[in-house]
Protein backbone atom coordinates (compact mmCIF):
# COMPACT_ATOMS: atom_id res chain seq x y z
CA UNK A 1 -20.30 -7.07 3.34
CA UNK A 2 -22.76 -4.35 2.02
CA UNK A 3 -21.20 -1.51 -0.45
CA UNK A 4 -22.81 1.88 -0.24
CA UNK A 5 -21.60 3.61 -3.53
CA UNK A 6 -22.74 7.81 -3.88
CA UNK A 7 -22.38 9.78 -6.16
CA UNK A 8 -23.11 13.22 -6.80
CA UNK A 9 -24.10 15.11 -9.76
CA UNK A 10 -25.15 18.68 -10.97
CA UNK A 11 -25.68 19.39 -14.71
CA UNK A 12 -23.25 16.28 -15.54
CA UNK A 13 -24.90 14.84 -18.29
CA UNK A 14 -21.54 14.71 -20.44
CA UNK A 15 -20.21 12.01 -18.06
CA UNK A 16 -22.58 10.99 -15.58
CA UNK A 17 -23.42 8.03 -17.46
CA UNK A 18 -20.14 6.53 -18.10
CA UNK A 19 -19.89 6.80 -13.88
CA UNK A 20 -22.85 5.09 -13.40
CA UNK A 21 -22.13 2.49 -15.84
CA UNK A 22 -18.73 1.71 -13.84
CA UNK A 23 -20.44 1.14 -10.70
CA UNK A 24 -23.90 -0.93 -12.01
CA UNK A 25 -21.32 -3.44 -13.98
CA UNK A 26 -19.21 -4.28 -10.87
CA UNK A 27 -19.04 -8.05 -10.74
CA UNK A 28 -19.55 -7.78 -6.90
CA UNK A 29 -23.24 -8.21 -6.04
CA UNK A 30 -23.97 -6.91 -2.72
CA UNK A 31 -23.55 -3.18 -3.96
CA UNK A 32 -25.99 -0.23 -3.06
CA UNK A 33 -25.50 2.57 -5.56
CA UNK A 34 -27.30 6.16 -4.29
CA UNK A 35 -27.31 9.20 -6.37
CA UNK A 36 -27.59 12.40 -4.98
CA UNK A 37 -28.58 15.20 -7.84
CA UNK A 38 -28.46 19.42 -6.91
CA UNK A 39 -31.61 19.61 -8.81
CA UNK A 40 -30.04 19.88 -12.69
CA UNK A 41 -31.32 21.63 -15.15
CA UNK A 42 -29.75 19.86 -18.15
CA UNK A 43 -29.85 16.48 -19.54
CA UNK A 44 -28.45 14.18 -16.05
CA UNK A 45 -32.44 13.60 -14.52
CA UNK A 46 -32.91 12.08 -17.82
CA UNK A 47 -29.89 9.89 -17.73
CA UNK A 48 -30.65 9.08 -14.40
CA UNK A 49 -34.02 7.91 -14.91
CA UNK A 50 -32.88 5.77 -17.48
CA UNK A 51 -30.90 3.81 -15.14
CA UNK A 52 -33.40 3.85 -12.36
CA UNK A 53 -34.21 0.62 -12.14
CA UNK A 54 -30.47 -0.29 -11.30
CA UNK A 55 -30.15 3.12 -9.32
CA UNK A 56 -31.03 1.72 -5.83
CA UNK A 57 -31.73 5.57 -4.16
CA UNK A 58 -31.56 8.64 -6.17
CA UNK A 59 -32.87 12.09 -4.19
CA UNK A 60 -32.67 15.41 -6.33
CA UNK A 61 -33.11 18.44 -4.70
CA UNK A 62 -30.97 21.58 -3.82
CA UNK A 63 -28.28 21.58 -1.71
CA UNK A 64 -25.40 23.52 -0.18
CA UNK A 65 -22.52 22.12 -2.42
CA UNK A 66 -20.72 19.29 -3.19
CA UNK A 67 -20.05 18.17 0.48
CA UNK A 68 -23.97 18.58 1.69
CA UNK A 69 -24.69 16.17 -1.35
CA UNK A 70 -22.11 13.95 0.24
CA UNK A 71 -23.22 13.82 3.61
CA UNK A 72 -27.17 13.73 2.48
CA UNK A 73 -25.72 10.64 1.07
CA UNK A 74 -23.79 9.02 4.17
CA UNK A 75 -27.66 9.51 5.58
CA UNK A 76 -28.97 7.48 3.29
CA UNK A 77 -26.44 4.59 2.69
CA UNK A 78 -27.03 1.57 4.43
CA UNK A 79 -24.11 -0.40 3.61
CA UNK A 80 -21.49 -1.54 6.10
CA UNK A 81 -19.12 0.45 3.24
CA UNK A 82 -19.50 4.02 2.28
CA UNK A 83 -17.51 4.89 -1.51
CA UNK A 84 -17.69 8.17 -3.16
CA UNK A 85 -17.53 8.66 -7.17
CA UNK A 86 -17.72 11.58 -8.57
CA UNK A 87 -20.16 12.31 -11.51
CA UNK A 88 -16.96 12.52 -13.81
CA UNK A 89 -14.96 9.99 -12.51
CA UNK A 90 -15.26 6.50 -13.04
CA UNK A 91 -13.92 2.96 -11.90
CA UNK A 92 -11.39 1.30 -13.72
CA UNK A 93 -13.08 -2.47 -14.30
CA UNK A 94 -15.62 -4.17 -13.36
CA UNK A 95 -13.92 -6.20 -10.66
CA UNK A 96 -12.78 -3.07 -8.22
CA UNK A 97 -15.46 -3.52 -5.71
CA UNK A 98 -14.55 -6.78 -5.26
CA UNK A 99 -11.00 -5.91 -4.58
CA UNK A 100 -12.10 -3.51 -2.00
CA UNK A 101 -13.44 -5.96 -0.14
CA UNK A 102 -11.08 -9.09 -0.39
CA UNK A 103 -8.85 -6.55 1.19
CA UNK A 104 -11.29 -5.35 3.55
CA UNK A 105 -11.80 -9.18 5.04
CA UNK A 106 -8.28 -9.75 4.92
CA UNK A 107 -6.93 -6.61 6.69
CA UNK A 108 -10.22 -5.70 8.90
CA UNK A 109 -9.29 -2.64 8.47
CA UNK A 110 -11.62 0.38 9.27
CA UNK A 111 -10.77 1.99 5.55
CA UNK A 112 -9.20 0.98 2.71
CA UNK A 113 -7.80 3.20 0.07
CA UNK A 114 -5.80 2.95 -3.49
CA UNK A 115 -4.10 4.66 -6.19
CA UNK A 116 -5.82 7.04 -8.71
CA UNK A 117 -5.38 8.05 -12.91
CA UNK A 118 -6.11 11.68 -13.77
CA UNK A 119 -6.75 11.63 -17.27
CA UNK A 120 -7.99 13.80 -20.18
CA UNK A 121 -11.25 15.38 -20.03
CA UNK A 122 -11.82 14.59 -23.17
CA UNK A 123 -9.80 11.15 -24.09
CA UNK A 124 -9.87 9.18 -21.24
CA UNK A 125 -7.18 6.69 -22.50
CA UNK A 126 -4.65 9.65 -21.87
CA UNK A 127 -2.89 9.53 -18.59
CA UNK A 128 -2.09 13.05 -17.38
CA UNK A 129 -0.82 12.45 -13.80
CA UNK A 130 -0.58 9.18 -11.29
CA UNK A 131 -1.51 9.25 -8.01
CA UNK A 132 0.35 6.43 -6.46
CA UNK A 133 -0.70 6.25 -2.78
CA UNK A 134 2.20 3.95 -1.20
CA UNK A 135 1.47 2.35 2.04
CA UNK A 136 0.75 4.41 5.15
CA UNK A 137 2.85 5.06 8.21
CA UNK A 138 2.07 7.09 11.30
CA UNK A 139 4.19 10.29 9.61
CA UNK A 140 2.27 10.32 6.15
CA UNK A 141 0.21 13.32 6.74
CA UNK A 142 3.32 15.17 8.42
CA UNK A 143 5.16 14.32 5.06
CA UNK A 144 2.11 16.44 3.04
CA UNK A 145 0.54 12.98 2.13
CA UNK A 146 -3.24 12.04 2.14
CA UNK A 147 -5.03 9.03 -0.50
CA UNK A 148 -7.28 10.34 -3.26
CA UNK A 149 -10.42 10.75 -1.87
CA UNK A 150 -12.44 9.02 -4.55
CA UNK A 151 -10.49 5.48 -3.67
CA UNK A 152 -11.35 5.91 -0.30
CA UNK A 153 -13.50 3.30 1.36
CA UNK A 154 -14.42 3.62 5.06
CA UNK A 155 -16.88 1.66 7.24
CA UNK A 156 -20.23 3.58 8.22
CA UNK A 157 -19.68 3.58 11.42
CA UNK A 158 -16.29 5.35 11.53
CA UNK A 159 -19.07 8.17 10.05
CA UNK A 160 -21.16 7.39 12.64
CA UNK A 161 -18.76 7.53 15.37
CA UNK A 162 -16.66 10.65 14.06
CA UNK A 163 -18.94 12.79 12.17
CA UNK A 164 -19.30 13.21 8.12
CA UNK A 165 -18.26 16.11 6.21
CA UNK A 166 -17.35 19.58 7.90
CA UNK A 167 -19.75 22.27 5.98
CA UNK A 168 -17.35 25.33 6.82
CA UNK A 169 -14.57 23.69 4.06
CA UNK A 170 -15.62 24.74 0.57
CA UNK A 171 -12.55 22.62 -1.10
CA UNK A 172 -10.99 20.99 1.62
CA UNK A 173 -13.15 19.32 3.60
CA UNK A 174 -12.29 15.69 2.49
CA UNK A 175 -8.88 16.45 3.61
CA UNK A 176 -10.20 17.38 6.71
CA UNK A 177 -12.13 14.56 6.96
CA UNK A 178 -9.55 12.29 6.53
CA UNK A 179 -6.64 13.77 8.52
CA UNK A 180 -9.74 13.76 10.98
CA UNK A 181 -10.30 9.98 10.66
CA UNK A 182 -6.45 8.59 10.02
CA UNK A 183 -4.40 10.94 12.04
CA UNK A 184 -6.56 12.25 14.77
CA UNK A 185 -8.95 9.00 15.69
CA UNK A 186 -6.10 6.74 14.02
CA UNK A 187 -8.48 4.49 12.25
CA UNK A 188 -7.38 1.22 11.09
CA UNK A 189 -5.95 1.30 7.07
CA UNK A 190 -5.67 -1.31 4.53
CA UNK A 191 -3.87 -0.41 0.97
CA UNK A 192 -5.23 -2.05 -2.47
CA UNK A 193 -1.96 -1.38 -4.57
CA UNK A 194 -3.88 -0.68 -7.90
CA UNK A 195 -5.06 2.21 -9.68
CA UNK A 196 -8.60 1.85 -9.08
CA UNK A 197 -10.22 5.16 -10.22
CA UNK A 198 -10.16 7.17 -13.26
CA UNK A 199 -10.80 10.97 -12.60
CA UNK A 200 -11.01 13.96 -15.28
CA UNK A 201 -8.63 16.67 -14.69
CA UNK A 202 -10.05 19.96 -13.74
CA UNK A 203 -11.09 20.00 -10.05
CA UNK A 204 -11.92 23.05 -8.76
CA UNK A 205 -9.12 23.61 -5.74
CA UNK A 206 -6.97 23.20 -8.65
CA UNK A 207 -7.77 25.50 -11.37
CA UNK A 208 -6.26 28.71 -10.34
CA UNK A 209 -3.68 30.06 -8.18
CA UNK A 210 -6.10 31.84 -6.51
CA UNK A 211 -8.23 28.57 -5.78
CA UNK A 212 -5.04 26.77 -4.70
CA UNK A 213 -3.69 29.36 -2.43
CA UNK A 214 -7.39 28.84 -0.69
CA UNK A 215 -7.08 25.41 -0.67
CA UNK A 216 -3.58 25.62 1.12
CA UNK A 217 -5.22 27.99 3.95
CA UNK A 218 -8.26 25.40 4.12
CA UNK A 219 -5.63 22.75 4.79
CA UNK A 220 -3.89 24.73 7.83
CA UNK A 221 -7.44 24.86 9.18
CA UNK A 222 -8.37 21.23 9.03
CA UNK A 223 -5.35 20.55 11.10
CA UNK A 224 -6.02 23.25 13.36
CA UNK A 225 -9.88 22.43 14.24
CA UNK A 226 -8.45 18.79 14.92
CA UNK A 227 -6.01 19.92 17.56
CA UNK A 228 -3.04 18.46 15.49
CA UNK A 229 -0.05 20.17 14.62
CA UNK A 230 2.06 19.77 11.01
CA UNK A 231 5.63 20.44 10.68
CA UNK A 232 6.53 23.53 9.13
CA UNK A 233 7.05 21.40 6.18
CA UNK A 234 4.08 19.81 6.07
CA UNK A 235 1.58 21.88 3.94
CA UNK A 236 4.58 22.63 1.62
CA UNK A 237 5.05 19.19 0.58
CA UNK A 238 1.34 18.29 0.03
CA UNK A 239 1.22 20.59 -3.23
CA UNK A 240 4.75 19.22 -4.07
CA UNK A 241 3.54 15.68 -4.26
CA UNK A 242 1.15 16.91 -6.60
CA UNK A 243 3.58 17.96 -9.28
CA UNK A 244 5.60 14.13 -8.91
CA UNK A 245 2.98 12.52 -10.01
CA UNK A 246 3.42 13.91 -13.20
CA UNK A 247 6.51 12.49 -13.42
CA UNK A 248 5.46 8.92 -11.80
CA UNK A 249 6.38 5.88 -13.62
């Protein structure tokens, strides 16, 4: 089994490198790693380039935001296994990818997906909030649920065979994507029960009220454009089990 890895970066030369590190020292060997650059205009080309020759694909041109990158990058993967890792996130050990994929053979599942650390932008040590995922059941998403995005594996052809990343969502489009794939086309899951991603606090849906209260009406869409329908509840409780998992043991 073939892992596509992608990440994308703009002006991320303060952590690009301890991403790409995570992903080239994976113990498990049949790993494609693809970078996808906006065209930066700091240091990251020159990072990059110093890792080229375990890079295996790295395009750098302009692009329409974060989720273009992504899906320029579902184009070019041609692993049976598509990963995302953000330019300041990074994997946890070395041995992750591997995990990914025991479970993937075991379960035959169409995705996999795992638990997440946000931690300090600075001090990466520091825990801020954990995403535990917990197992998924056929009310998840109408209980405000979804898995963190950047431990979410899923076969290329569930891309292939349901589309890639909707370019009318500026901050919501991987929710979209995966109510899309789990609750409307009820793709097969498997759950690796292990924190498997580290990821900087700061996103962008998250950094004002403003931003969040966008998010939220982003959300209603994605449920909207797939035909589904939440419970009045639903969209409540998805910012809710944000604030647990500051409190999560």
């Amino acid at each position: 089994m073939k892992i596509s890895v992608i990440t994308v970066t703009y002006n991320s030369e303060s952590t690009i490198e301890e991403t790409i590190l995570s992903v080239i020292n994976q113990s498990y060997p049949n790993l494609e790693y693809i970078i996808v650059d906006g065209k930066s205009s700091d240091g990251t080309l020159q990072i990059l380039d110093n890792y080229k020759s375990r890079i295996d694909k790295i395009l750098s041109e302009k692009d329409d935001g974060l989720y273009d990158a992504l899906n320029k990058g579902i184009d070019m993967a041609t692993g049976d296994v598509i990963a995302f890792l953000h330019s300041d996130d990074f994997y946890t050990d070395e041995k992750v990818i591997q995990k990914y994929v025991e479970v993937f053979m075991k379960t035959k599942a169409d995705g996999v997906y795992a638990d997440l650390y946000y931690v300090d932008k600075s001090h990466t040590d520091k825990i801020i909030r954990k995403w535990k995922s917990g197992e998924f059941s056929s009310s998840s998403f109408l209980n405000g649920w979804m898995p963190p995005h950047p431990t979410f594996f899923v076969k290329k052809e569930m891309y292939e065979r349901y589309g890639k990343f909707d370019l009318s969502f500026k901050s919501a489009a991987d929710y979209e994507l995966m109510l899309r794939f789990i609750q409307k086309n009820k793709i097969t899951l498997g759950y690796l029960n292990e924190f498997t991603v580290k990821m900087r606090v700061g996103g962008q849906s998250n950094v004002s009220l403003k931003n969040r209260m966008n998010a939220n009406l982003e959300d209603r869409q994605a449920w909207r454009v797939n035909g589904l329908k939440p419970r009045f509840y639903t969209l409540y409780l998805k910012p809710f089990r944000k604030i647990l998992q500051f409190f999560g043991n």
